[in-house]
C-alpha atoms as a PDB file:
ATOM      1  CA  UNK A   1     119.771 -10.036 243.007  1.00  0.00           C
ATOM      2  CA  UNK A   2     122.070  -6.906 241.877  1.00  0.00           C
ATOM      3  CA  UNK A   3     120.794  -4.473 240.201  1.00  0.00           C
ATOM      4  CA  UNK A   4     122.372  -3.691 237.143  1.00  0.00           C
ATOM      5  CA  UNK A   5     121.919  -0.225 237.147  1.00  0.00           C
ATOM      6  CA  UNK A   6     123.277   0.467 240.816  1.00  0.00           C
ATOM      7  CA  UNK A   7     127.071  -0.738 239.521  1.00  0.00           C
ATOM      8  CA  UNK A   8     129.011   2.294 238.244  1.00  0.00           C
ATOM      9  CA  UNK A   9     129.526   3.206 234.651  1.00  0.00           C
ATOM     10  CA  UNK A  10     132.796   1.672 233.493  1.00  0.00           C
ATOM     11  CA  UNK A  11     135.145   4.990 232.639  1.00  0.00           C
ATOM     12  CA  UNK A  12     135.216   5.883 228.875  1.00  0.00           C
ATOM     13  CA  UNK A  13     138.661   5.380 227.372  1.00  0.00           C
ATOM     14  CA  UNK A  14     140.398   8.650 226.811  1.00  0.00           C
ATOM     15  CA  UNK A  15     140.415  10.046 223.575  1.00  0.00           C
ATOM     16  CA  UNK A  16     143.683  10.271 221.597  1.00  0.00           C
ATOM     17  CA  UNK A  17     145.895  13.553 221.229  1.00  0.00           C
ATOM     18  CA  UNK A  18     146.921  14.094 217.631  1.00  0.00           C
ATOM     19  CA  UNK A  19     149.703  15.579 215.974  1.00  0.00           C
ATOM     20  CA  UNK A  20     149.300  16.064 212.574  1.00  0.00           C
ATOM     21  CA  UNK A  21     153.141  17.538 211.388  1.00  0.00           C
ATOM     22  CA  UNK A  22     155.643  16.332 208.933  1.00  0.00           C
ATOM     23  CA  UNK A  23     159.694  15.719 208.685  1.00  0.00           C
ATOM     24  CA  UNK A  24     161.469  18.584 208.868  1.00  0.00           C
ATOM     25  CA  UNK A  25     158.716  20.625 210.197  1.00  0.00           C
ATOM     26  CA  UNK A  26     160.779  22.792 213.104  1.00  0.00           C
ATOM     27  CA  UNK A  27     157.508  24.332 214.291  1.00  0.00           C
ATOM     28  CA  UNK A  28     156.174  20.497 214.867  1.00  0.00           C
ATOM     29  CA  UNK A  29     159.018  19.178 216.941  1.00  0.00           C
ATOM     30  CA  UNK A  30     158.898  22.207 219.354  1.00  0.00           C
ATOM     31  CA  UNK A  31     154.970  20.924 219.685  1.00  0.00           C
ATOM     32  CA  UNK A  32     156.159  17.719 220.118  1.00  0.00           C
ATOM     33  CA  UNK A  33     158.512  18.227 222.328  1.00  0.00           C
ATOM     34  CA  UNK A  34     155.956  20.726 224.543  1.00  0.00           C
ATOM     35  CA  UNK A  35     153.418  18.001 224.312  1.00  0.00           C
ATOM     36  CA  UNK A  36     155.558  15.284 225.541  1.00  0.00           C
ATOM     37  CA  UNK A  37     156.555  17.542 228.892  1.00  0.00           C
ATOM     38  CA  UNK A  38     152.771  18.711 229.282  1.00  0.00           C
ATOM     39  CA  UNK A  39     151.695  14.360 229.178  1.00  0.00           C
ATOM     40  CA  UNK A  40     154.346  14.255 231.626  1.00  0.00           C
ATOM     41  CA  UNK A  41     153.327  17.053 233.903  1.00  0.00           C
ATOM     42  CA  UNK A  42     149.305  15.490 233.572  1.00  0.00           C
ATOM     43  CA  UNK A  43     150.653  11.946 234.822  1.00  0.00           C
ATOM     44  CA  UNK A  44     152.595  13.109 237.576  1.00  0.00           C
ATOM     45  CA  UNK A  45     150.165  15.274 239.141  1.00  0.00           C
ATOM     46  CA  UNK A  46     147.522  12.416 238.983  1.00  0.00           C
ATOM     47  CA  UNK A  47     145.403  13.303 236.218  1.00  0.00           C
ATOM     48  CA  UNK A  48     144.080  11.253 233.065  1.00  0.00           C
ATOM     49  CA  UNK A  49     146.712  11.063 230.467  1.00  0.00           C
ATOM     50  CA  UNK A  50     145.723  10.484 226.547  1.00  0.00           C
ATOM     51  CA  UNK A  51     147.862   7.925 224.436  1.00  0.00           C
ATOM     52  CA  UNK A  52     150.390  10.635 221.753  1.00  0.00           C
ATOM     53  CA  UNK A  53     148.937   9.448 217.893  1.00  0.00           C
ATOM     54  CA  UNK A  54     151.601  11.026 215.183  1.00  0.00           C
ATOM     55  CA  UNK A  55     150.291  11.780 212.365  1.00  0.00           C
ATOM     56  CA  UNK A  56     152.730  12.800 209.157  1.00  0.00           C
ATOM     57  CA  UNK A  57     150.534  14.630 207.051  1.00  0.00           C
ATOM     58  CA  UNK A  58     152.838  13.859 203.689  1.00  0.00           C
ATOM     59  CA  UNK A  59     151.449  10.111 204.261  1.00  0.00           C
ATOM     60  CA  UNK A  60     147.742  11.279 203.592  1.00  0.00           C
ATOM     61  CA  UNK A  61     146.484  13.649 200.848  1.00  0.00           C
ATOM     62  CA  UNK A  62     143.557  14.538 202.397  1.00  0.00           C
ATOM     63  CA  UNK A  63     145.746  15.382 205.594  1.00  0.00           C
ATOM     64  CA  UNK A  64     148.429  17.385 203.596  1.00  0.00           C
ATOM     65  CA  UNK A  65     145.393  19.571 202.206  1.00  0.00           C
ATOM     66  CA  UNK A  66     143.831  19.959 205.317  1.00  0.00           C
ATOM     67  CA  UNK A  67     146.595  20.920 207.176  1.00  0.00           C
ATOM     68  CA  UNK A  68     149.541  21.445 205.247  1.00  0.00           C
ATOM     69  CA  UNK A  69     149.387  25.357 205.620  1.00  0.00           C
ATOM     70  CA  UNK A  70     148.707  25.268 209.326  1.00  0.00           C
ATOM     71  CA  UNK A  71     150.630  22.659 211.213  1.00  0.00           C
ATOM     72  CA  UNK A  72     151.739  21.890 213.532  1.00  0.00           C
ATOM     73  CA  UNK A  73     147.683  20.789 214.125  1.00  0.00           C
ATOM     74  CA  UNK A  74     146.799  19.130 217.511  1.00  0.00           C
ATOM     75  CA  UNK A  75     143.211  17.187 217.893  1.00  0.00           C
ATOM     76  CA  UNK A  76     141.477  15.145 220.741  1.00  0.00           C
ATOM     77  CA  UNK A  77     138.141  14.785 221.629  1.00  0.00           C
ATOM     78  CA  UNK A  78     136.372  16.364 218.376  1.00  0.00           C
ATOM     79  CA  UNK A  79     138.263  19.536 218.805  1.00  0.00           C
ATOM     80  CA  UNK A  80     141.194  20.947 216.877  1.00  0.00           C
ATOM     81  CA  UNK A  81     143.709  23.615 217.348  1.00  0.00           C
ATOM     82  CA  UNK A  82     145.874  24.598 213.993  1.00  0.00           C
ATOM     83  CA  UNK A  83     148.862  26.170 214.196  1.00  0.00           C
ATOM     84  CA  UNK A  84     149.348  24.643 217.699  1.00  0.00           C
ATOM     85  CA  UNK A  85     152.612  26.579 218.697  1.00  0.00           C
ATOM     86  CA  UNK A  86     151.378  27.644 221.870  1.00  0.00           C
ATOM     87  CA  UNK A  87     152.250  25.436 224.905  1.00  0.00           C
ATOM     88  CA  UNK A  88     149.416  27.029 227.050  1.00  0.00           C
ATOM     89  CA  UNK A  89     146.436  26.905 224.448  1.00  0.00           C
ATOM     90  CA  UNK A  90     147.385  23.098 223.685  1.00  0.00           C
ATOM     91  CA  UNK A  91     147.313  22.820 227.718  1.00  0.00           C
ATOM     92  CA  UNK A  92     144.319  24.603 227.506  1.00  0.00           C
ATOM     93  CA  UNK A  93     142.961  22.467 224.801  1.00  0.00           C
ATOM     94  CA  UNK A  94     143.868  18.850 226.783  1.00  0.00           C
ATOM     95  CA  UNK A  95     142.418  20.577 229.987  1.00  0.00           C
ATOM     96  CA  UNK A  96     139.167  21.304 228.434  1.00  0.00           C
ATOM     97  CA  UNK A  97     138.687  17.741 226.487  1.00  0.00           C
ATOM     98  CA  UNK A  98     140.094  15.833 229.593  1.00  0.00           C
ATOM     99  CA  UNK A  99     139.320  17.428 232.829  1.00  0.00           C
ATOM    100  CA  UNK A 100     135.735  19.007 232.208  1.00  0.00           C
ATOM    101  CA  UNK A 101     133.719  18.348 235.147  1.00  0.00           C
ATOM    102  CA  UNK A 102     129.781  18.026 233.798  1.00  0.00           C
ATOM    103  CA  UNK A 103     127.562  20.266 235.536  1.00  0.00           C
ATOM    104  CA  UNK A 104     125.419  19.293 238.412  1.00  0.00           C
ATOM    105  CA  UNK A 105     121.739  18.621 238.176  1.00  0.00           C
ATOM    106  CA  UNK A 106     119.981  21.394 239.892  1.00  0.00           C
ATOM    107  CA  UNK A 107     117.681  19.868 242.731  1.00  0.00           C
END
């Protein structure tokens, strides 16, 4: 008989990147357009790669009061940077939602 318990966990499904912008927003393309090349860079160096959600804030009011002062706005995984301009605090963001390694159990 197999023991349920000694099969491995299935893998969560990654958590979707979100970018909350609007048309016309020049400060959300460039994000876009940094995002796209960093998704690119993840797959081809072998590591998990979240879906791309769009988001136009205009479409939403709660979104366009949340945010409309401080997109472009990237999310995943429960955390949230505004004003998401930055290609290397967006990496850092993915990095730390994606490719945290838990802690080992001290024996």
């Amino acid at each position: 008989m197999i023991d349920p318990l000694d099969r491995p966990a299935a893998a969560a499904p990654l958590p979707d990147l979100v970018l909350y912008g609007k048309p016309g927003c020049g400060l959300c393309d460039e994000a876009r357009e940094h995002i796209v090349m960093l998704l690119a860079q993840r797959e081809a160096s072998g590591r998990s790669v979240p879906r791309l959600v769009e988001r136009d804030i205009t479409a939403d009011p709660s979104w366009e009061r949340s945010y409309f002062e401080t997109i472009p706005v990237v999310e995943i995984a429960g955390r949230t940077l505004e004003l998401a301009t930055s290609p290397a605090r967006v990496e850092a963001l993915v990095s730390v939602a994606l490719d945290a390694v838990p802690e080992r159990a001290e024996r």
